[in-house]
C-alpha atoms as a PDB file:
ATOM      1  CA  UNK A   1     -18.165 -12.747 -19.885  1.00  0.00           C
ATOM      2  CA  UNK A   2     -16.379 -10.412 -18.015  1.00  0.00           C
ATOM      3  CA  UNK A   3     -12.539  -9.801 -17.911  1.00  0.00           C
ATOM      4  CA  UNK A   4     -10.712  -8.302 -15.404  1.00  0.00           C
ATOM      5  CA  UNK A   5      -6.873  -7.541 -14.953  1.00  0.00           C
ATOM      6  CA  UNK A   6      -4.696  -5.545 -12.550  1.00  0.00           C
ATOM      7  CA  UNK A   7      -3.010  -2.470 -13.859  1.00  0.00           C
ATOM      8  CA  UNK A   8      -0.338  -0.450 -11.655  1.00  0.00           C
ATOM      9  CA  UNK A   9      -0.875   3.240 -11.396  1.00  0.00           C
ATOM     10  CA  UNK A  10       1.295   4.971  -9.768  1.00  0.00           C
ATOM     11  CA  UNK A  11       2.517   1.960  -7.683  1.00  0.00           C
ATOM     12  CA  UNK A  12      -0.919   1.200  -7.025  1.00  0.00           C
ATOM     13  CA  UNK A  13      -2.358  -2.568  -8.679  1.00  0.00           C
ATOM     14  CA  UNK A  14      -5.795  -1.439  -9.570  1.00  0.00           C
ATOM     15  CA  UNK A  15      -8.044  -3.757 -10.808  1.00  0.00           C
ATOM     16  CA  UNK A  16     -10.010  -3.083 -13.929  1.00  0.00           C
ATOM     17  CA  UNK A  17     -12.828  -4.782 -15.524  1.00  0.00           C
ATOM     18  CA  UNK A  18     -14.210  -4.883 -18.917  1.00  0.00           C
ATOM     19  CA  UNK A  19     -17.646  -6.383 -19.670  1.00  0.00           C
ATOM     20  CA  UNK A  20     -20.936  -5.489 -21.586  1.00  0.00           C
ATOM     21  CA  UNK A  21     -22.105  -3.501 -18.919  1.00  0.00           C
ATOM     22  CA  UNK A  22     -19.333  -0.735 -19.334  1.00  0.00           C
ATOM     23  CA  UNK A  23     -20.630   0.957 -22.007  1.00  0.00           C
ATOM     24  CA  UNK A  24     -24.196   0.981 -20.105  1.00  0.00           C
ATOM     25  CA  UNK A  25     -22.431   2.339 -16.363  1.00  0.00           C
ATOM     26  CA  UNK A  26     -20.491   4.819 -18.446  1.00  0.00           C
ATOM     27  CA  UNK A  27     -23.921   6.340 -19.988  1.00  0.00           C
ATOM     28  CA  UNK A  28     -25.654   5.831 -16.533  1.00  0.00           C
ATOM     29  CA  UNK A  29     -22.695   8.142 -15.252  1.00  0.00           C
ATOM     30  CA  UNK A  30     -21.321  10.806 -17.655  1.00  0.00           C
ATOM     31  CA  UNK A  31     -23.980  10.900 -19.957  1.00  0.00           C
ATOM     32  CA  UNK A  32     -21.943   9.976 -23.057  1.00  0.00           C
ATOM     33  CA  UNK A  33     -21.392   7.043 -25.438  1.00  0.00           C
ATOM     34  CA  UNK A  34     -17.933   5.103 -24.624  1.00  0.00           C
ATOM     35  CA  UNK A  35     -17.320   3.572 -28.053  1.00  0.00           C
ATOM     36  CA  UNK A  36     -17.520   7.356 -29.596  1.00  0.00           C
ATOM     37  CA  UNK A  37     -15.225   8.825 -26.758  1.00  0.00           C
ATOM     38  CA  UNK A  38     -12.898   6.172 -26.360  1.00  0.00           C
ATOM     39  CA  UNK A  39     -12.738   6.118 -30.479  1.00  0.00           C
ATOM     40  CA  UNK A  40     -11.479   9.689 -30.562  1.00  0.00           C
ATOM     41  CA  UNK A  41      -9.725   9.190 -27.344  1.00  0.00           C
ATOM     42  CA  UNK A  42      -7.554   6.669 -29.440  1.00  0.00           C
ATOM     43  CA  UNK A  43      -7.065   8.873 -31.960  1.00  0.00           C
ATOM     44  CA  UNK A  44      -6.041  11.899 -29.857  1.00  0.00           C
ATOM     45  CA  UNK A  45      -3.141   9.992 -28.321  1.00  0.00           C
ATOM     46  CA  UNK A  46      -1.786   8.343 -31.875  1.00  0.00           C
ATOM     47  CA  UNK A  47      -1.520  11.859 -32.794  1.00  0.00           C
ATOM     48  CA  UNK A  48      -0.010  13.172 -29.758  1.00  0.00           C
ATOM     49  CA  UNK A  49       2.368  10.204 -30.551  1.00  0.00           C
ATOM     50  CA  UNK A  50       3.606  11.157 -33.634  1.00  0.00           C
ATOM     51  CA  UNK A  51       4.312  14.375 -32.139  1.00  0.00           C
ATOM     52  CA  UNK A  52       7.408  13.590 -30.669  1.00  0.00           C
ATOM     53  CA  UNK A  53       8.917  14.292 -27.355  1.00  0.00           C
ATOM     54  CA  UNK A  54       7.224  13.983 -24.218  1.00  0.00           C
ATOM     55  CA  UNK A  55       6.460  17.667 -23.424  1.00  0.00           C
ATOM     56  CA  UNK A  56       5.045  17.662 -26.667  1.00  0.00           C
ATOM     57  CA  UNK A  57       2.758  14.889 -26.026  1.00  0.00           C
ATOM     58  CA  UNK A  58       1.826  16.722 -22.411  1.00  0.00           C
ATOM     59  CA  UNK A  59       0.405  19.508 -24.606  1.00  0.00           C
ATOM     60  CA  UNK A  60      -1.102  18.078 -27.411  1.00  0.00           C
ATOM     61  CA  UNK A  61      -3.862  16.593 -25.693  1.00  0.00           C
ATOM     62  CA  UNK A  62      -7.034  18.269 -25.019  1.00  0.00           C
ATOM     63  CA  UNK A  63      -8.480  18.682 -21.873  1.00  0.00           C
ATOM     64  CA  UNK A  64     -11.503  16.847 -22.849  1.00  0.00           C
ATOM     65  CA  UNK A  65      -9.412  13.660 -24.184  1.00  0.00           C
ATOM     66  CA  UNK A  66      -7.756  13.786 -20.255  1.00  0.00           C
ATOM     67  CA  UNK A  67     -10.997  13.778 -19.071  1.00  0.00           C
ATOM     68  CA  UNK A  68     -12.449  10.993 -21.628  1.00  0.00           C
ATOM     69  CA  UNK A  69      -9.198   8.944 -20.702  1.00  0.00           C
ATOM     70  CA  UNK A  70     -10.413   9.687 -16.467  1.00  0.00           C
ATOM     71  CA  UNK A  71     -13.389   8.777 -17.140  1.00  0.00           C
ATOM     72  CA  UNK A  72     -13.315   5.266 -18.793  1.00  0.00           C
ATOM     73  CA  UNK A  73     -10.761   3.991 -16.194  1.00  0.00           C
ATOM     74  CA  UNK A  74     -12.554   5.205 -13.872  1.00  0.00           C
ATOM     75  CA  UNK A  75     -15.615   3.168 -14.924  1.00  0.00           C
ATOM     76  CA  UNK A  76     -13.571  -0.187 -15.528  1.00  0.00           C
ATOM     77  CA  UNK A  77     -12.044   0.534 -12.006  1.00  0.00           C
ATOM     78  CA  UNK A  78     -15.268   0.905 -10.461  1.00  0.00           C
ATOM     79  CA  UNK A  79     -17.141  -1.692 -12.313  1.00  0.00           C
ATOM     80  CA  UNK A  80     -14.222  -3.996 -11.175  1.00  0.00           C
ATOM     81  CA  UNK A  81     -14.133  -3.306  -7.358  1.00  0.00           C
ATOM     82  CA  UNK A  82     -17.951  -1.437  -6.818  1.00  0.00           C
ATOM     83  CA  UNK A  83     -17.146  -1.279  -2.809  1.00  0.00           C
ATOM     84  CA  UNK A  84     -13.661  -0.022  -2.534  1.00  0.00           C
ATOM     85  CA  UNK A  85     -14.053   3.316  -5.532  1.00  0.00           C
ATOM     86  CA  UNK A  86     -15.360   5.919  -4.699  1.00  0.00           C
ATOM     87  CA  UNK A  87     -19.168   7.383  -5.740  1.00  0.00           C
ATOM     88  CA  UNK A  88     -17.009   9.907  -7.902  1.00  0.00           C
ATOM     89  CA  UNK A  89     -14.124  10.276 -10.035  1.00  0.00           C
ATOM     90  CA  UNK A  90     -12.348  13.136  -8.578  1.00  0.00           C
ATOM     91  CA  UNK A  91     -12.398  10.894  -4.990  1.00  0.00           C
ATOM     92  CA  UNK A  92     -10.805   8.072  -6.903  1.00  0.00           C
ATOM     93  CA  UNK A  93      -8.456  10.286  -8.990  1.00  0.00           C
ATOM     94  CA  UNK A  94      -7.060  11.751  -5.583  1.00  0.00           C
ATOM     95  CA  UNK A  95      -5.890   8.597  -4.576  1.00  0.00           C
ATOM     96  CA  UNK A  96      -2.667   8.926  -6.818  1.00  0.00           C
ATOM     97  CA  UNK A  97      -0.055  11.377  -7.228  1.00  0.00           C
ATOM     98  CA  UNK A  98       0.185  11.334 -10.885  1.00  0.00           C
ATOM     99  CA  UNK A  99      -2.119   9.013 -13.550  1.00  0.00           C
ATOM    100  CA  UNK A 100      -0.193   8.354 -16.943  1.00  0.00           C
ATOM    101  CA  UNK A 101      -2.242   8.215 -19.980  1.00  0.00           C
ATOM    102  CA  UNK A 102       0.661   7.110 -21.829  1.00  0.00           C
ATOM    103  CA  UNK A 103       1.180   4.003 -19.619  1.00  0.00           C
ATOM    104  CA  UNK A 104      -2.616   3.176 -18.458  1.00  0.00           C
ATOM    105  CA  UNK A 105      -4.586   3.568 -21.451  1.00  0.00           C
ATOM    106  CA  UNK A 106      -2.556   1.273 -23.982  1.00  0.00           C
ATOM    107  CA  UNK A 107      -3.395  -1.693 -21.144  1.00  0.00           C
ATOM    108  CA  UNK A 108      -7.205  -0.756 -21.154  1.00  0.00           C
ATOM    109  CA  UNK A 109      -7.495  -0.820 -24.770  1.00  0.00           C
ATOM    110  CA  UNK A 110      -6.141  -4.211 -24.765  1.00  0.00           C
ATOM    111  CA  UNK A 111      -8.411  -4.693 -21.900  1.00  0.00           C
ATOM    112  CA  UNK A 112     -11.500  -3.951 -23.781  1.00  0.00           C
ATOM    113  CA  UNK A 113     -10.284  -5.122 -27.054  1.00  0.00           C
ATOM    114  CA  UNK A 114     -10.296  -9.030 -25.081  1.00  0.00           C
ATOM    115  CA  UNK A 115     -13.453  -7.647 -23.386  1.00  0.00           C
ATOM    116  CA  UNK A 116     -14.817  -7.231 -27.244  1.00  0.00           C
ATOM    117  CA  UNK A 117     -12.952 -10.627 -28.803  1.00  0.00           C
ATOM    118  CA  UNK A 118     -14.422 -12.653 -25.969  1.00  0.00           C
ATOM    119  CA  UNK A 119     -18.106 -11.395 -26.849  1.00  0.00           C
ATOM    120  CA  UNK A 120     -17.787 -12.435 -30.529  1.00  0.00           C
ATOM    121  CA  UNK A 121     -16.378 -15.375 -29.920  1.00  0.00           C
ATOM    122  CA  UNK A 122     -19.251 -16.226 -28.059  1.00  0.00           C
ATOM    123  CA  UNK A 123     -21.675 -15.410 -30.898  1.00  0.00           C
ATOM    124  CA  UNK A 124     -20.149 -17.181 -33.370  1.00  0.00           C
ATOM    125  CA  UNK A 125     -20.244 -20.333 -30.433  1.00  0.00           C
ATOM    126  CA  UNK A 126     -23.867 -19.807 -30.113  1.00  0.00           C
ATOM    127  CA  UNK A 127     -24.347 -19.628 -33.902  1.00  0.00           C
ATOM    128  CA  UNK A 128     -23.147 -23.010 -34.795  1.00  0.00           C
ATOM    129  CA  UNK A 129     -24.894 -24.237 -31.793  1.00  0.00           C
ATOM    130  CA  UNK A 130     -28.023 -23.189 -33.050  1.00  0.00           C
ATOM    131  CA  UNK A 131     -27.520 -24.159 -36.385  1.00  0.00           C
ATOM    132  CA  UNK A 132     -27.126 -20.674 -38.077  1.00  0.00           C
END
């Protein structure tokens, strides 16, 4: 079961979706596994966090977490609305002035932590349906 919300970015509701097949479209595209980048991804902002101020925070994350952090909204964007994003990320990235990991990603993580409650939920369902 798929769950979708609306997130604004840069005064922009975007729609986002979080299912089973994210972690597949995410391979498909970039090559990489989504619960190993979005792991350290997770881990590169709580640090960054306990940095301090906010120009602190600017710098303390790595290129490759901005990137990681692109890359999975990107995904849940697309996945959400296939016709209206772009073929690539840098077409849908263009679309705003400026992309906040600090405000976005907290909202997708609780996005794909209902994505992930919702799916065992569903096993446990089928369990005792099955007598298991």
């Amino acid at each position: 079961m798929a769950i979708k919300k609306n997130i604004l970015v840069d005064g922009i509701e975007v729609p986002f979706k979080a299912s089973a097949a994210v972690p597949r479209l995410y391979r498909l595209k970039f090559g990489r596994d989504i619960y190993r980048d979005f792991a350290a991804l997770q881990s590169a902002v709580e640090e960054s966090e306990d940095e301090g101020s906010d120009e602190k925070k600017k710098s303390a994350l790595s290129i490759e977490s901005l990137e990681v952090f692109e890359n999975v909204a990107y995904i849940m964007a697309k996945h959400a609305d296939p016709e209206g994003v772009p073929s690539e990320p840098d077409e849908w990235l263009e679309a705003f002035n400026t992309f906040s990991i600090y405000e976005v990603l907290p909202q997708l993580i609780d996005l794909w932590g209902l994505n992930i409650e919702t799916q065992a939920e569903s096993k446990k369902n089928i369990a005792r349906l099955t007598d298991r």
